[in-house]
Protein backbone atom coordinates (compact mmCIF):
# COMPACT_ATOMS: atom_id res chain seq x y z
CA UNK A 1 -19.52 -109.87 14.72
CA UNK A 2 -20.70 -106.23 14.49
CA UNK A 3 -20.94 -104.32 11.08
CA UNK A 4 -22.17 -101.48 9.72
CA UNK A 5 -25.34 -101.74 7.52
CA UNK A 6 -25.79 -98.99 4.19
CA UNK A 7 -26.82 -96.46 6.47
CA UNK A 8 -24.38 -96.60 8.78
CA UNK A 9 -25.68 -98.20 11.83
CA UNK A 10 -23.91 -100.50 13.56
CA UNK A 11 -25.95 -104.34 13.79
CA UNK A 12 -25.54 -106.91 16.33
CA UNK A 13 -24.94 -110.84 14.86
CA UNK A 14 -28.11 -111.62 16.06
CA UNK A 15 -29.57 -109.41 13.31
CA UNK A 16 -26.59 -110.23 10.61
CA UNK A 17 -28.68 -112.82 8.17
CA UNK A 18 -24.84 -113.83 7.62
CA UNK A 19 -24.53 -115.05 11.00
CA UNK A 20 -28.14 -115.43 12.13
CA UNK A 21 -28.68 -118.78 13.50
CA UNK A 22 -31.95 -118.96 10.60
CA UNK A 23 -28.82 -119.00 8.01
CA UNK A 24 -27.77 -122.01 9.68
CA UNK A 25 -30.89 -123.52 9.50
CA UNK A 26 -31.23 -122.53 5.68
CA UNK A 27 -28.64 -124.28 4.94
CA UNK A 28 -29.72 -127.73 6.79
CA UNK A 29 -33.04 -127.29 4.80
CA UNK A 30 -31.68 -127.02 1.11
CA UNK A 31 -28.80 -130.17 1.37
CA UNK A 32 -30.86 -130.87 -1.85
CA UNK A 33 -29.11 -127.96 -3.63
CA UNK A 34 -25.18 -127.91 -3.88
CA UNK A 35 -23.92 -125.76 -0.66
CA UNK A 36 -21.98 -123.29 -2.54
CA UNK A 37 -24.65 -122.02 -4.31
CA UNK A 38 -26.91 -121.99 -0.98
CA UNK A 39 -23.99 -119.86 0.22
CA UNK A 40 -24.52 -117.53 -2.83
CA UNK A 41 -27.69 -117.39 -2.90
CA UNK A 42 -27.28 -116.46 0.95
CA UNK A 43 -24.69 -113.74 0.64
CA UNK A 44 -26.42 -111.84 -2.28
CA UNK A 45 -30.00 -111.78 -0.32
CA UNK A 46 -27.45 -110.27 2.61
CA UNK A 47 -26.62 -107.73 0.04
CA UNK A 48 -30.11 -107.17 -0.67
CA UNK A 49 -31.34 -106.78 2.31
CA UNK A 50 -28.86 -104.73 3.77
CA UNK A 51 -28.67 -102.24 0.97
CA UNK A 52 -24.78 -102.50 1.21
CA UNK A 53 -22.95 -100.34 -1.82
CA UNK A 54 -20.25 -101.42 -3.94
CA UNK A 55 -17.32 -101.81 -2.16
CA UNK A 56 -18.48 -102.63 1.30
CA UNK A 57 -16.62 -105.36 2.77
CA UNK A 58 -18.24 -108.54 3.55
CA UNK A 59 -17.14 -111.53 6.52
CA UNK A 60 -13.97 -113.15 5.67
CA UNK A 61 -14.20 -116.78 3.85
CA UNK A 62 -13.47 -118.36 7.09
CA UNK A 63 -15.69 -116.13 9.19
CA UNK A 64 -18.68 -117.15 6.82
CA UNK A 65 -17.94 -120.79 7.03
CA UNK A 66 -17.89 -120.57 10.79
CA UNK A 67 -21.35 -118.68 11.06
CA UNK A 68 -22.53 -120.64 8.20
CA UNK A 69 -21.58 -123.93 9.87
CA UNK A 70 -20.04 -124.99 6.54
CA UNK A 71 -16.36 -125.65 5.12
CA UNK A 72 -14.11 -122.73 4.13
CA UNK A 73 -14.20 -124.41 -0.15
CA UNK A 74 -17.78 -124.52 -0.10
CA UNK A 75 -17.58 -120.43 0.75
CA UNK A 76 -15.11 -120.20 -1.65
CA UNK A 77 -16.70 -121.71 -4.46
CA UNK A 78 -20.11 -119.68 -3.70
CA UNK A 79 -18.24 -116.26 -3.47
CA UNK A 80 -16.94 -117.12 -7.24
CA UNK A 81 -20.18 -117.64 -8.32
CA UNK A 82 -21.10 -114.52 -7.04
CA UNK A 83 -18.03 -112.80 -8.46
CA UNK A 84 -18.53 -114.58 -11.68
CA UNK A 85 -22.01 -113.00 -12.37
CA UNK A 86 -20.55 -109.29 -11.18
CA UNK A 87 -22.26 -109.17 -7.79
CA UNK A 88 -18.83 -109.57 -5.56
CA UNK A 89 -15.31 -109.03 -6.12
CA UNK A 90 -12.74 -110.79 -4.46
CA UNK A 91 -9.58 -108.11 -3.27
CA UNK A 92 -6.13 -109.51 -2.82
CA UNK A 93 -3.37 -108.82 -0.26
CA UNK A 94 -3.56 -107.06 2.96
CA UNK A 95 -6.76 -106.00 3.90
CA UNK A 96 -8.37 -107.89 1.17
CA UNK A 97 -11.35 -109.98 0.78
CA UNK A 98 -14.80 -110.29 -0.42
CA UNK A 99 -17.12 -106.88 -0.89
CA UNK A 100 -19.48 -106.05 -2.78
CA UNK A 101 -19.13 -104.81 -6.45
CA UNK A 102 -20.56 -102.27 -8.71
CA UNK A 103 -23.08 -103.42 -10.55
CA UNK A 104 -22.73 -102.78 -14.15
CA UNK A 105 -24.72 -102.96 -17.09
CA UNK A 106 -21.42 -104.03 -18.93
CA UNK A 107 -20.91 -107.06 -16.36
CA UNK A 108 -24.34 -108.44 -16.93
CA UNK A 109 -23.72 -108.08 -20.84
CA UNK A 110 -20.54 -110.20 -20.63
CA UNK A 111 -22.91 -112.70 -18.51
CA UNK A 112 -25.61 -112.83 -20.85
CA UNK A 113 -23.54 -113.41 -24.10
CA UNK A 114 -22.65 -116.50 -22.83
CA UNK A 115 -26.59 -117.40 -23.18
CA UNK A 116 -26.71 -115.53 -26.75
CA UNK A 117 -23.63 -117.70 -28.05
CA UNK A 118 -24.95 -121.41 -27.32
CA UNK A 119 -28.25 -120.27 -28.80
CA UNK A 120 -26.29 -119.02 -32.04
CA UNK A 121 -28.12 -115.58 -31.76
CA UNK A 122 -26.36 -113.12 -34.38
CA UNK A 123 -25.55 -109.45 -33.65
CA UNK A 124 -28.38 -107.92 -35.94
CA UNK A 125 -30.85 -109.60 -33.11
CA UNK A 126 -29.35 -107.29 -30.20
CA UNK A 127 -29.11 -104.42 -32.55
CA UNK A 128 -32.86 -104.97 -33.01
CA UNK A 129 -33.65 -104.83 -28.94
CA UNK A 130 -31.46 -101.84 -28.62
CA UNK A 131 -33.13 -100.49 -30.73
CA UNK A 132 -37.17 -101.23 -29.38
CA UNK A 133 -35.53 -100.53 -25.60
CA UNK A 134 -33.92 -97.58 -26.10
CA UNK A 135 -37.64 -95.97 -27.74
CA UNK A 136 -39.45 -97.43 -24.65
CA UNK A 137 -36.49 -95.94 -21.96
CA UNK A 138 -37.55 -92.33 -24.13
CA UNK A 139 -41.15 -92.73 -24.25
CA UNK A 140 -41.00 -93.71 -19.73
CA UNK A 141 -39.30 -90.65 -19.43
CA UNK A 142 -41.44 -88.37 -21.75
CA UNK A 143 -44.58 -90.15 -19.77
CA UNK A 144 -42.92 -89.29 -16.32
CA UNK A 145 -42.61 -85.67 -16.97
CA UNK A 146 -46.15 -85.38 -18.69
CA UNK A 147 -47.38 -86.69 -15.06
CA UNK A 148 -45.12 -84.14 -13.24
CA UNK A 149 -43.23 -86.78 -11.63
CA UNK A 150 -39.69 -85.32 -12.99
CA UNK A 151 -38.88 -82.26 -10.66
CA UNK A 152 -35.46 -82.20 -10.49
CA UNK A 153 -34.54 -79.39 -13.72
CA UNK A 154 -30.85 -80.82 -13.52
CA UNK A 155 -32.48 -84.28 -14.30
CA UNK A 156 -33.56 -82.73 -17.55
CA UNK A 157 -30.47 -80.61 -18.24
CA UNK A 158 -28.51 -83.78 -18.32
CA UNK A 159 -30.35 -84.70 -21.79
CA UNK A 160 -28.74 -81.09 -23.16
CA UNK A 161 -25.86 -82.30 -25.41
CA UNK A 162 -22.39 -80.87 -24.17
CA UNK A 163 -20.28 -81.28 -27.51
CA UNK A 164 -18.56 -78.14 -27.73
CA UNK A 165 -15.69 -78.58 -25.85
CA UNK A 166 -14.88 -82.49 -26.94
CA UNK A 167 -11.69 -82.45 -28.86
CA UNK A 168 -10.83 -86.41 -28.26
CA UNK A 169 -12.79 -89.56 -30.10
CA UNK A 170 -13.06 -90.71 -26.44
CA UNK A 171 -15.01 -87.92 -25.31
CA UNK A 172 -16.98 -87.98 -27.84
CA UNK A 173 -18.09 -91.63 -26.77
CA UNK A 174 -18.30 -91.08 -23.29
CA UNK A 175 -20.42 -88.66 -23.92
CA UNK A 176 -23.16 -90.42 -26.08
CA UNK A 177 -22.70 -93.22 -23.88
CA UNK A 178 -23.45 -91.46 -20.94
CA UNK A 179 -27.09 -89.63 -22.80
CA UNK A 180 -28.18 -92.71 -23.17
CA UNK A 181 -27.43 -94.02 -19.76
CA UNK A 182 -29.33 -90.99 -18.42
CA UNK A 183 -31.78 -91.61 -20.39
CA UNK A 184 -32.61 -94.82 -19.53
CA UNK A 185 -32.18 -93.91 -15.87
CA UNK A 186 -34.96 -91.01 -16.40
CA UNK A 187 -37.33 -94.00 -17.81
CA UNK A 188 -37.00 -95.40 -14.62
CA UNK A 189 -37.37 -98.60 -15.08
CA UNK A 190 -34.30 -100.38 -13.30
CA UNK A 191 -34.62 -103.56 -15.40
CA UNK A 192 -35.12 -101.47 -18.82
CA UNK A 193 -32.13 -99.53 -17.69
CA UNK A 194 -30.43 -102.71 -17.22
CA UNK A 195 -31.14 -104.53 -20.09
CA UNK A 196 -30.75 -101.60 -22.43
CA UNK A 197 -26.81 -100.73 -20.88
CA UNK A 198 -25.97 -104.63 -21.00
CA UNK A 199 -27.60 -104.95 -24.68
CA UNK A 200 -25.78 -101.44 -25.94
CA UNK A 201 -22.39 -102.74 -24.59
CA UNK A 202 -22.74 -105.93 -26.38
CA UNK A 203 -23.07 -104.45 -29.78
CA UNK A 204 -20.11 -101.18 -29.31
CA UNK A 205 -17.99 -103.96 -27.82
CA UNK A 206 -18.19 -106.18 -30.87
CA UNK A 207 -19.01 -103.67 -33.64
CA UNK A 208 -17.04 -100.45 -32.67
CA UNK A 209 -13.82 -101.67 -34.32
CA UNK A 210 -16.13 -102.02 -37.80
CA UNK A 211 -16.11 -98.04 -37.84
CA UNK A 212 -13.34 -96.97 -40.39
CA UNK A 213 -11.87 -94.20 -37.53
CA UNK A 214 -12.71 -91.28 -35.31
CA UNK A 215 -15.99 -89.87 -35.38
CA UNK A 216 -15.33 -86.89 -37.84
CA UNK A 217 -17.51 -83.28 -37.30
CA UNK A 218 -20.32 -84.44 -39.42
CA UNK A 219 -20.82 -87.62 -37.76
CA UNK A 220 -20.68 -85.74 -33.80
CA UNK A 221 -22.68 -83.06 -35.28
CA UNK A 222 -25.56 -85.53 -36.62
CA UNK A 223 -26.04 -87.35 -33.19
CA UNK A 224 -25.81 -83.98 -31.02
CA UNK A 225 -28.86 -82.92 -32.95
CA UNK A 226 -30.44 -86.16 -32.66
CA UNK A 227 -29.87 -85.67 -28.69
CA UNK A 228 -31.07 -82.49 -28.53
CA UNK A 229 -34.69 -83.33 -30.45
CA UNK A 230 -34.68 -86.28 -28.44
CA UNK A 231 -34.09 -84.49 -25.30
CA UNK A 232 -36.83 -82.06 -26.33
CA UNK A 233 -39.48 -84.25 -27.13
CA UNK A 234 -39.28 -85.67 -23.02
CA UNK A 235 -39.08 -82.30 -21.88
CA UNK A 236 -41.98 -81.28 -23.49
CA UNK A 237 -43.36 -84.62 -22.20
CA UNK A 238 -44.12 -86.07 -25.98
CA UNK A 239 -44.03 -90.04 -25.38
CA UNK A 240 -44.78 -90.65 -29.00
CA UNK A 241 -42.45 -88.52 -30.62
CA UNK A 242 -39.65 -89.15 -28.11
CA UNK A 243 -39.49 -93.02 -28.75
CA UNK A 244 -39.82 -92.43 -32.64
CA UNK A 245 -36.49 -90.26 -32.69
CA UNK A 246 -34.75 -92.61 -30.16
CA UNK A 247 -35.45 -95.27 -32.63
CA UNK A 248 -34.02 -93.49 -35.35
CA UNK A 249 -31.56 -92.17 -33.82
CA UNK A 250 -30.22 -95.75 -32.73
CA UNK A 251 -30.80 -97.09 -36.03
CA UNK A 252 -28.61 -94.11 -38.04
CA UNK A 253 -25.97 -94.79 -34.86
CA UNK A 254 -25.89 -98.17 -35.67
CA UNK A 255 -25.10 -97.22 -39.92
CA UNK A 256 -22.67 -95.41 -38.51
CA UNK A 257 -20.92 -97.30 -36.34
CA UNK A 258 -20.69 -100.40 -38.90
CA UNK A 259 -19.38 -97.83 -41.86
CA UNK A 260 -18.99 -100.13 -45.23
CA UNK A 261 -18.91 -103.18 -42.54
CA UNK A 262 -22.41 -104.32 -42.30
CA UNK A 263 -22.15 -107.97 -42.38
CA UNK A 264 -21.04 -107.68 -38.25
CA UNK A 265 -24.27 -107.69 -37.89
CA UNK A 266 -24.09 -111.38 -38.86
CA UNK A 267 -21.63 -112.30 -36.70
CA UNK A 268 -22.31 -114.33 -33.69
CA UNK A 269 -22.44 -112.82 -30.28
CA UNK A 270 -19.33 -115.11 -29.19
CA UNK A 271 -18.43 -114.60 -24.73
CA UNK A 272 -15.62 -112.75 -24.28
């Protein structure tokens, strides 16, 4: 079967790793390790190599059992671990199937607190990583312009905060949330930027109900500035002043947030 790879061109199924007759053989040489997650494993180096983008479409269940030489459940069961860890989502109805999902820094959160929960780790721990990535992401970025290896002026621009025209509490935290995600992003560092967007979701996800209601003027006015001196310091390429007022900044976000409420930071980081 013929597909199209990322960029477009079409490839023969003698190039397709998911019907290459090597995957075949891949699977005959790992019968030590359960099929579905051979199949998995499989599919997501597929993805990999390929380069697809979220929401390419991927073989049909019974189209990857019959180039994988393997039963249709054993497909099944792989493609659920895969959609399970946020890597493939499974579309119902006509014209359905597997493709390939956006990967999210929220989806790996949800993943990870599963980890954090049977190890009993408490929320004040992922505050505390937040807090060390988020100066690193700032001080990458600051280092990347020093070197001249930040061209792009909109790049920069980005870290300008754009409060004037929020009205809504919603905007208002889409818009911090999407500094820092730029941010990270200009550190360029895809695990840090990872990490940092799974770790940040875990804590506004469990401690965002602790604040007492919408941000009021004083409270948008107090991180804009701390966006703007932050955004300064990596434009002017100042690594060590850049991660001290991200690290502030997260830490007064963080009072914030939790209001008169800071035992959360107690609590256990429970799966949702």
């Amino acid at each position: 079967m013929a597909k199209s790879s990322a960029n477009g061109m079409a490839k023969s199924s003698a190039d397709d790793p998911i019907s290459n007759l090597a995957v075949r053989r891949a699977i005959a040489a790992t019968r030590g390790e359960k099929v579905s997650r051979t199949v998995a494993r499989l599919v997501a180096r597929t993805i990999a190599d390929d380069r697809l983008q979220p929401g390419a479409a991927l073989p049909s269940e019974q189209e990857m059992a019959n180039n994988f030489g393997v039963g249709r459940a054993s497909v099944r069961e792989g493609l659920r671990l895969l959609e399970a860890q946020g890597l493939v989502t499974m579309r119902q109805g006509v014209g359905g199937g597997p493709s390939v999902a956006e990967p999210t820094g929220a989806a790996f959160g949800d993943t990870m607190s599963m980890y954090l929960q049977v190890n009993d780790i408490r929320l004040y721990e992922v505050v505390e990583a937040v807090i060390e990535m988020e100066g690193l992401a700032a001080a990458l970025a600051a280092d990347k312009v020093a070197r001249g290896e930040i061209e792009d002026p909109e790049e920069l621009e980005a870290l300008e905060p754009h409060t004037d025209d929020i009205t809504s509490n919603r905007e208002f935290i889409e818009t911090s949330v999407g500094f820092h995600d730029h941010l990270r992003q200009l550190a360029g560092n895809y695990i840090l930027a990872l990490m940092g967007s799974a770790l940040a979701h875990l804590f506004s996800d469990r401690a965002i109900g602790a604040h007492p209601s919408d941000w009021n003027d004083r409270e948008r006015t107090v991180f804009a500035d701390a966006h703007a001196q932050i955004g300064r310091a990596i434009r002017a390429g100042d690594a060590a002043t850049a991660r001290q007022l991200a690290m502030d900044h997260m830490r007064d976000a963080v009072s914030m947030t939790l209001g008169d409420n800071p035992t959360v930071l107690q609590d256990r980081v429970d799966w949702k």
